[in-house]
C-alpha atoms as a PDB file:
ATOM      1  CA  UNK A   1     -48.241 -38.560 -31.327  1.00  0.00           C
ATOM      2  CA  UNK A   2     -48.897 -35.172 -31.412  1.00  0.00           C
ATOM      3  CA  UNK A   3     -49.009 -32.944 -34.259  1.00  0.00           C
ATOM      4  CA  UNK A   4     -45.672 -31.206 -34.473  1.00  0.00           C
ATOM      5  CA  UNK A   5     -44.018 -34.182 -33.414  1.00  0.00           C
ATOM      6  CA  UNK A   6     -45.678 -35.689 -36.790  1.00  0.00           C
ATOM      7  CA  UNK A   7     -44.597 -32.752 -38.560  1.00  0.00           C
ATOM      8  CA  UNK A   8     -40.714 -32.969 -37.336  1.00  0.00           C
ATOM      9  CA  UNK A   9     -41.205 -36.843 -38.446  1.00  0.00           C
ATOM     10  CA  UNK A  10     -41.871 -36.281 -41.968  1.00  0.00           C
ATOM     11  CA  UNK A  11     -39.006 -33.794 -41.967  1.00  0.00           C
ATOM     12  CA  UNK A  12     -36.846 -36.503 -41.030  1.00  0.00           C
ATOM     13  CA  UNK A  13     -38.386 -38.832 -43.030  1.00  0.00           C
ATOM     14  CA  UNK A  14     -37.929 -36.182 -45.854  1.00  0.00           C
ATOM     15  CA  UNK A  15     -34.089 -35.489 -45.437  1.00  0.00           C
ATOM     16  CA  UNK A  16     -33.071 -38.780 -45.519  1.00  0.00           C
ATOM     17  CA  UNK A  17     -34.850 -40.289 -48.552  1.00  0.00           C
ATOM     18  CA  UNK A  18     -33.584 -36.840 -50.413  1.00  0.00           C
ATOM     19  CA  UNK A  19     -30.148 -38.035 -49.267  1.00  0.00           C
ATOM     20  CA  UNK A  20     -30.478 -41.487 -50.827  1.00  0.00           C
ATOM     21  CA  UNK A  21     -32.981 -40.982 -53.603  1.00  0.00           C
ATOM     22  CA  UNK A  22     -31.396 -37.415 -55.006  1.00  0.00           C
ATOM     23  CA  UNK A  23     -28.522 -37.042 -56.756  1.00  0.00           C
ATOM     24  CA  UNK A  24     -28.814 -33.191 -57.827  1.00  0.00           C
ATOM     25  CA  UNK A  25     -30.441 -30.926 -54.636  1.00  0.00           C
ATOM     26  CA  UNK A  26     -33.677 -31.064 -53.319  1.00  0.00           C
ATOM     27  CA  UNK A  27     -36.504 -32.941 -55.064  1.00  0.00           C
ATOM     28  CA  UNK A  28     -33.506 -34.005 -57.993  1.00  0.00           C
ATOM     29  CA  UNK A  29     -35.190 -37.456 -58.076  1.00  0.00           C
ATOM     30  CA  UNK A  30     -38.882 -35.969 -59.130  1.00  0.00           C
ATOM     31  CA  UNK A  31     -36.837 -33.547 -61.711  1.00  0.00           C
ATOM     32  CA  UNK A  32     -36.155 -37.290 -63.328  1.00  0.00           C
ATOM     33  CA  UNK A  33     -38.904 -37.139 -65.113  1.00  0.00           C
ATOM     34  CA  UNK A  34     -38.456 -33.626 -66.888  1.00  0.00           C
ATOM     35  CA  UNK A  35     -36.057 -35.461 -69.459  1.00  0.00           C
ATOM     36  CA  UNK A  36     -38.879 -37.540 -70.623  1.00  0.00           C
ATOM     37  CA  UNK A  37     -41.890 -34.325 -70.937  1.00  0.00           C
ATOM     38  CA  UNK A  38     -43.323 -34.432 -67.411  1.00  0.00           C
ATOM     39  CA  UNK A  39     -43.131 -32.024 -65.009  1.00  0.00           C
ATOM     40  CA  UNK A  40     -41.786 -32.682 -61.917  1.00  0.00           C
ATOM     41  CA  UNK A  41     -44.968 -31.879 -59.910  1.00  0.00           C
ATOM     42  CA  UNK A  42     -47.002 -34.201 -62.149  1.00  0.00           C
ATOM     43  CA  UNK A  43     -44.235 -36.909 -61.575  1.00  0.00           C
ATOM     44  CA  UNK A  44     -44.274 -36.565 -57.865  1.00  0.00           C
ATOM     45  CA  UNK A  45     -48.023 -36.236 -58.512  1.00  0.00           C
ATOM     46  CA  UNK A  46     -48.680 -39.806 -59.953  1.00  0.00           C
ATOM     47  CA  UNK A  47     -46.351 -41.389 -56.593  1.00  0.00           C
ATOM     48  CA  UNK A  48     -48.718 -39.362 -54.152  1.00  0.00           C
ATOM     49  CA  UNK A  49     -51.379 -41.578 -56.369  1.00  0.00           C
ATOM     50  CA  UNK A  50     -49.624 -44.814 -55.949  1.00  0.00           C
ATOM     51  CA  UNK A  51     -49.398 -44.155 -52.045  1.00  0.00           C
ATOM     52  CA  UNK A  52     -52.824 -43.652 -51.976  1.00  0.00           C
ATOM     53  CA  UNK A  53     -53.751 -46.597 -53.375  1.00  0.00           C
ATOM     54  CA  UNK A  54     -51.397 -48.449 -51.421  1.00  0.00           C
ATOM     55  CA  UNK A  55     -53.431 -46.702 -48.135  1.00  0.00           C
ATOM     56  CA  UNK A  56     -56.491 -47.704 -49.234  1.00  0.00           C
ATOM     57  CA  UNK A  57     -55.909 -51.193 -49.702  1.00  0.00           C
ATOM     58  CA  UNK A  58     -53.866 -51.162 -46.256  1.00  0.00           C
ATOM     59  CA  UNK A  59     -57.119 -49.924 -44.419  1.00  0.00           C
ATOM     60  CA  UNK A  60     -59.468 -52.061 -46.318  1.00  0.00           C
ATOM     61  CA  UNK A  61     -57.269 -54.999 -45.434  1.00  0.00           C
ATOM     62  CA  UNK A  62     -55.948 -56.195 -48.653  1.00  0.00           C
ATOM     63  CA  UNK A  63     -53.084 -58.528 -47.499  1.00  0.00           C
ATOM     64  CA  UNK A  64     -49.884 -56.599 -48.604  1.00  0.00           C
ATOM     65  CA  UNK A  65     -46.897 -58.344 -49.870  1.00  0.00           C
ATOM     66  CA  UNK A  66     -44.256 -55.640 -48.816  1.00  0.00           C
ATOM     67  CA  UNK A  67     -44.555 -55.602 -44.763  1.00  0.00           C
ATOM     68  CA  UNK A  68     -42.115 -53.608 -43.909  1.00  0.00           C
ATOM     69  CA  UNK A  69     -43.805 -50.759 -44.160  1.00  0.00           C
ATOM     70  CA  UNK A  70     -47.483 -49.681 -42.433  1.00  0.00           C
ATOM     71  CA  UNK A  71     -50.032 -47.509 -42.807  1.00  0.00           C
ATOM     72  CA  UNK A  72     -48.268 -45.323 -40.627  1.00  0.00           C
ATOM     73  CA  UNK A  73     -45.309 -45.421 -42.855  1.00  0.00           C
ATOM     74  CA  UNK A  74     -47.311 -45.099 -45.952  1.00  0.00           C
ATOM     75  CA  UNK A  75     -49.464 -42.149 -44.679  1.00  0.00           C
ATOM     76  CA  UNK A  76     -46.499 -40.232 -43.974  1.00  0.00           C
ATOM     77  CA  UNK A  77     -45.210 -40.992 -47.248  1.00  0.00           C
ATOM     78  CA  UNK A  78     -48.243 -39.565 -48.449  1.00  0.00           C
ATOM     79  CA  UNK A  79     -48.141 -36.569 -46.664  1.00  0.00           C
ATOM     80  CA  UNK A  80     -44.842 -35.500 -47.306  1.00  0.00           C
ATOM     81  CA  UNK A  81     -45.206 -36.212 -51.370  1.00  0.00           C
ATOM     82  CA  UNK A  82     -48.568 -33.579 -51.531  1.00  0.00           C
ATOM     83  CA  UNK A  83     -45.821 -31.053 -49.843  1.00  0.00           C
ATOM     84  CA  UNK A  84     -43.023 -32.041 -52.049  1.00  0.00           C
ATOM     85  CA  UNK A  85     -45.859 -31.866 -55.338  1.00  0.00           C
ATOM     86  CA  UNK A  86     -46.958 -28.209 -53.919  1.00  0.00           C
ATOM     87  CA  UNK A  87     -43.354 -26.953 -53.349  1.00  0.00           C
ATOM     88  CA  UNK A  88     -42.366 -28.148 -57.257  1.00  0.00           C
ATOM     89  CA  UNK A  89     -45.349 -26.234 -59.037  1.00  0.00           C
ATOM     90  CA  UNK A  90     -44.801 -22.977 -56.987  1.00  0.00           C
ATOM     91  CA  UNK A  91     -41.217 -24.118 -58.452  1.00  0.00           C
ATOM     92  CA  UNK A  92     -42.564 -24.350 -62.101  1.00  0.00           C
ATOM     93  CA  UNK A  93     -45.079 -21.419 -61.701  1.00  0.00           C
ATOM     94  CA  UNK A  94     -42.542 -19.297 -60.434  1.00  0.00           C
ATOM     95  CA  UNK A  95     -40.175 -20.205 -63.436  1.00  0.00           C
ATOM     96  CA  UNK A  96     -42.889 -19.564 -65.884  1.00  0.00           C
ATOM     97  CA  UNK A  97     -44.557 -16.448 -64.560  1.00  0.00           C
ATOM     98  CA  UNK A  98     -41.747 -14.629 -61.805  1.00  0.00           C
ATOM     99  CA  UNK A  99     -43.034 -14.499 -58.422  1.00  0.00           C
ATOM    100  CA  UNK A 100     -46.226 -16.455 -57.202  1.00  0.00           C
ATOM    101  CA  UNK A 101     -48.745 -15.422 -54.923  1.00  0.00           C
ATOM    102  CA  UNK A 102     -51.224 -18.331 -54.941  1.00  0.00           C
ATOM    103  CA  UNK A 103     -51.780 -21.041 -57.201  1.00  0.00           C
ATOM    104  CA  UNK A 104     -53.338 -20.968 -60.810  1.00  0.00           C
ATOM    105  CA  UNK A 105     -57.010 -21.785 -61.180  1.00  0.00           C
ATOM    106  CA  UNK A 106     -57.851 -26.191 -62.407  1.00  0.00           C
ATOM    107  CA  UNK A 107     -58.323 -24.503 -65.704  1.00  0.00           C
ATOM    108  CA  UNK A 108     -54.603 -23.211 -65.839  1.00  0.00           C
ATOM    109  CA  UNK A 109     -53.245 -26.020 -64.384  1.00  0.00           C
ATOM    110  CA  UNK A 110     -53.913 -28.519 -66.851  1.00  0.00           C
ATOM    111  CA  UNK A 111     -52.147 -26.164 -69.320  1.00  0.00           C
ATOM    112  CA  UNK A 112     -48.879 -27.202 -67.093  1.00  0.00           C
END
């Protein structure tokens, strides 16, 4: 598979868990956790973790449980949640600070 052809996968991949997943716009499931004191880049942060794990113990060969979906499925997954974490904290920077150029330094980030 080539690499646009990846690309136009996640995309699809993308659109259609937003539809069932996301009741308010774009990336309205990850926004969730904003009623609780998280930001919804950290949310989506800590599921970009848990797919990670979950691809690590797929390629080490830890016998999974859930089988419908591969490491193919899972990297994907895991692809498209570092874009979806990097498109909400531009979102969050650009609330708190107007427009964004590139992102805050570690240091200013953990202040988020």
């Amino acid at each position: 598979m080539k690499f646009n052809e990846i690309l136009e996968k996640m995309k699809e991949i993308h659109e259609a868990k937003n539809h069932d997943y996301s009741r308010e716009g774009e990336f309205g499931n990850f926004k969730e956790s904003e009623k609780i004191g998280i930001p919804a880049w950290k949310g989506a942060f800590v599921r970009l973790q848990d797919k990670y794990t979950r691809a690590c113990n797929l390629i080490a060969g830890k016998e999974a449980k859930v089988l419908d979906e591969k490491l193919e499925d899972t990297l994907l997954d895991l692809a498209n949640y570092a874009v979806i974490v990097l498109c909400l904290l531009k979102d969050q920077i650009r609330d708190d600070v107007g427009a964004i150029h590139e992102l805050p330094l570690r240091d200013e980030l953990a202040k988020r």
